[in-house]
C-alpha atoms as a PDB file:
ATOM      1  CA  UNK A   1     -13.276   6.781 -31.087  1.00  0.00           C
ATOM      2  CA  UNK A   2     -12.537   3.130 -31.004  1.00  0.00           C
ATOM      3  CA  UNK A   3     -14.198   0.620 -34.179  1.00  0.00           C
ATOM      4  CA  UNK A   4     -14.874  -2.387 -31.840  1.00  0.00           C
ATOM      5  CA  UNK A   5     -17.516  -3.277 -30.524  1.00  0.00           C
ATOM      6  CA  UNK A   6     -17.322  -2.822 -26.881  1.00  0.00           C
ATOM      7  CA  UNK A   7     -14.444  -1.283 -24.912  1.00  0.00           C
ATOM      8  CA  UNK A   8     -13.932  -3.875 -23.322  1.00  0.00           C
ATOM      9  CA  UNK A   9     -12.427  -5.845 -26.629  1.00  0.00           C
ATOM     10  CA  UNK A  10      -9.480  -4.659 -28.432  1.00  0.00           C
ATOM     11  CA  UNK A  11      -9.507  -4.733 -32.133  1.00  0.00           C
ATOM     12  CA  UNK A  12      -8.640  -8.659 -32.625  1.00  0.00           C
ATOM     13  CA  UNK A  13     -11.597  -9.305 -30.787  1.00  0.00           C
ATOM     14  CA  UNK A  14      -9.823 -10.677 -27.460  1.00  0.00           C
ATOM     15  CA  UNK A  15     -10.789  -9.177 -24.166  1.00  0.00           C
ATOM     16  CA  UNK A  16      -8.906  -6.095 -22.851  1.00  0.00           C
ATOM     17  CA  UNK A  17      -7.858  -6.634 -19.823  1.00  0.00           C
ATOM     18  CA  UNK A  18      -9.059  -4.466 -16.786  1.00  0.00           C
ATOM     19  CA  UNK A  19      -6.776  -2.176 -14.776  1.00  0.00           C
ATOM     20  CA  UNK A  20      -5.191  -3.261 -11.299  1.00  0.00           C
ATOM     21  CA  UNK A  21      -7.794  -2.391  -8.416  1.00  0.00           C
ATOM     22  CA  UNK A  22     -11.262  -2.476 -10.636  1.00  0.00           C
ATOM     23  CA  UNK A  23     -14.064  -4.589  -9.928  1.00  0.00           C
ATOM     24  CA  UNK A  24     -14.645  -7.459 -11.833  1.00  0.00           C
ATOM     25  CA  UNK A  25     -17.237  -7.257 -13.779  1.00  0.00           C
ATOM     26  CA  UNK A  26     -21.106  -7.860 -12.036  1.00  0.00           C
ATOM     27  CA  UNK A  27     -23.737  -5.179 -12.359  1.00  0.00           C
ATOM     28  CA  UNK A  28     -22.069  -2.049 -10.511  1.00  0.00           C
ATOM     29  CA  UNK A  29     -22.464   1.688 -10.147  1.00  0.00           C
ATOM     30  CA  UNK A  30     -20.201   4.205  -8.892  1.00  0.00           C
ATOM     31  CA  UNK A  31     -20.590   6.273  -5.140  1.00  0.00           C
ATOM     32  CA  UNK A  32     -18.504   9.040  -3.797  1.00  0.00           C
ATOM     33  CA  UNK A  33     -18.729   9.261  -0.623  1.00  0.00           C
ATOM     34  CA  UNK A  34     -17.521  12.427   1.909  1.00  0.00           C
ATOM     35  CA  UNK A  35     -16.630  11.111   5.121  1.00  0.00           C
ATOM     36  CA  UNK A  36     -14.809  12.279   8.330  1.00  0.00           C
ATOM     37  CA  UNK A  37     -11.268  12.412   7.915  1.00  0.00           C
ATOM     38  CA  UNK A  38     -10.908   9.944  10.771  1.00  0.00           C
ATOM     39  CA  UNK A  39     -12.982   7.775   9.665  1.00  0.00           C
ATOM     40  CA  UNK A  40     -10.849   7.556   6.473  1.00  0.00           C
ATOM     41  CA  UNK A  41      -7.893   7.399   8.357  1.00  0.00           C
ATOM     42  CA  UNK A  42      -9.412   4.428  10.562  1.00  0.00           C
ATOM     43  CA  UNK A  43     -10.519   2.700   6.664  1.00  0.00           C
ATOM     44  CA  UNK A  44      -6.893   3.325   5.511  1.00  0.00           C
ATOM     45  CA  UNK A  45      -4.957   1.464   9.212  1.00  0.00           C
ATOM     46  CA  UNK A  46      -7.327  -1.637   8.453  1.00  0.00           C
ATOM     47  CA  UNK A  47      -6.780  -1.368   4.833  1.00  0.00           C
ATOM     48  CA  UNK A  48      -2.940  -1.978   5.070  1.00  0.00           C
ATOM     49  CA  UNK A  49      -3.537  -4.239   8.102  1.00  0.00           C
ATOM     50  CA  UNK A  50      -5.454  -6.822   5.895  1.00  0.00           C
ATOM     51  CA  UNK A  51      -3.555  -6.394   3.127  1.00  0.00           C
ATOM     52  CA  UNK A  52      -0.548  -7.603   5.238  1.00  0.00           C
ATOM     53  CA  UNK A  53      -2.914  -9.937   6.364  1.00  0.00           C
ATOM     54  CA  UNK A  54      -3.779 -11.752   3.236  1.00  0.00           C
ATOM     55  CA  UNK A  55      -0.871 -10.507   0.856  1.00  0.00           C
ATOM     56  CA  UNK A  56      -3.230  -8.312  -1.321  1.00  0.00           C
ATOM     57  CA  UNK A  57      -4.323  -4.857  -1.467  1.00  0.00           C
ATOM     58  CA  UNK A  58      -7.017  -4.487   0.305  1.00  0.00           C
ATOM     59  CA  UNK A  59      -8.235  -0.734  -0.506  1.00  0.00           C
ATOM     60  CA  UNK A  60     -10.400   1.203   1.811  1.00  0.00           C
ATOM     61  CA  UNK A  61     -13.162   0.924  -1.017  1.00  0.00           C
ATOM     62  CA  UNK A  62     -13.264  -2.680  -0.680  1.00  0.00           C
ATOM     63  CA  UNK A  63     -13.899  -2.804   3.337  1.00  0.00           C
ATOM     64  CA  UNK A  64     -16.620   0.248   2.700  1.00  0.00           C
ATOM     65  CA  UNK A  65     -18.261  -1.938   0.409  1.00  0.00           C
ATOM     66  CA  UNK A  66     -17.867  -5.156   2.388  1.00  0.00           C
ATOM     67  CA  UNK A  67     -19.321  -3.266   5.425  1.00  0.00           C
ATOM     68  CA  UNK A  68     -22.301  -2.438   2.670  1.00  0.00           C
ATOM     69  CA  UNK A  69     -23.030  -6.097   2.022  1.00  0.00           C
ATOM     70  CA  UNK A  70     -22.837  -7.263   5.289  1.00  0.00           C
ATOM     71  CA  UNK A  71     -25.386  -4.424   7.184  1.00  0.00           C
ATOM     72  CA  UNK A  72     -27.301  -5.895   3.929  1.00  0.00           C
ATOM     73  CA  UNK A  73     -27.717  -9.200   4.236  1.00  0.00           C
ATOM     74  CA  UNK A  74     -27.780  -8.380   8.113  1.00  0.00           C
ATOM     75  CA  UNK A  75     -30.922  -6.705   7.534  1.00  0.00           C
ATOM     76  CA  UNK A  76     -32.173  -9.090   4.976  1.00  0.00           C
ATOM     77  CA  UNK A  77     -31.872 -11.697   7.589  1.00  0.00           C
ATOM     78  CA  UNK A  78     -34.078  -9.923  10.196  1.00  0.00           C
ATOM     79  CA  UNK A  79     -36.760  -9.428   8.156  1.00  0.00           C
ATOM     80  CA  UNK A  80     -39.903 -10.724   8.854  1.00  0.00           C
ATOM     81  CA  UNK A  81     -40.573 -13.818   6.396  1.00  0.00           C
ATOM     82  CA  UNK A  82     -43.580 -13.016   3.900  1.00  0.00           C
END
């Protein structure tokens, strides 16, 4: 077990930094999903496409959870002002 104070600081008290492909920071939580192989298949063809696209990986997590926030603020957006 480490002596500092948060795992995310090494010992001289500078910030560790995070491994390729996690989320930066911001209040998250973690979800498996199970979905139709297809459907994953489908996620992984636009995955590489926009990663060609923009010159960085692009994972199939990271279109699931843009596809989150948008049917989100979607909704938020047709809701009836109170």
């Amino acid at each position: 077990m480490s002596n500092s104070p948060s795992p995310d600081t090494a010992a001289s008290g500078t910030p560790v930094k995070r491994r390729p492909g996690r989320p930066a920071g911001g209040d998250m939580a973690q979800l498996t999903l199970r979905i139709p192989r297809a459907h994953l298949l489908a996620l992984t063809k636009e995955s590489a496409r926009r990663s060609v696209e923009t010159g960085r990986n692009i994972t199939p997590q990271a279109i699931i959870a843009s596809m989150i926030a948008a049917s989100i603020a979607a909704r938020d957006e047709n809701a009836p002002a109170t």
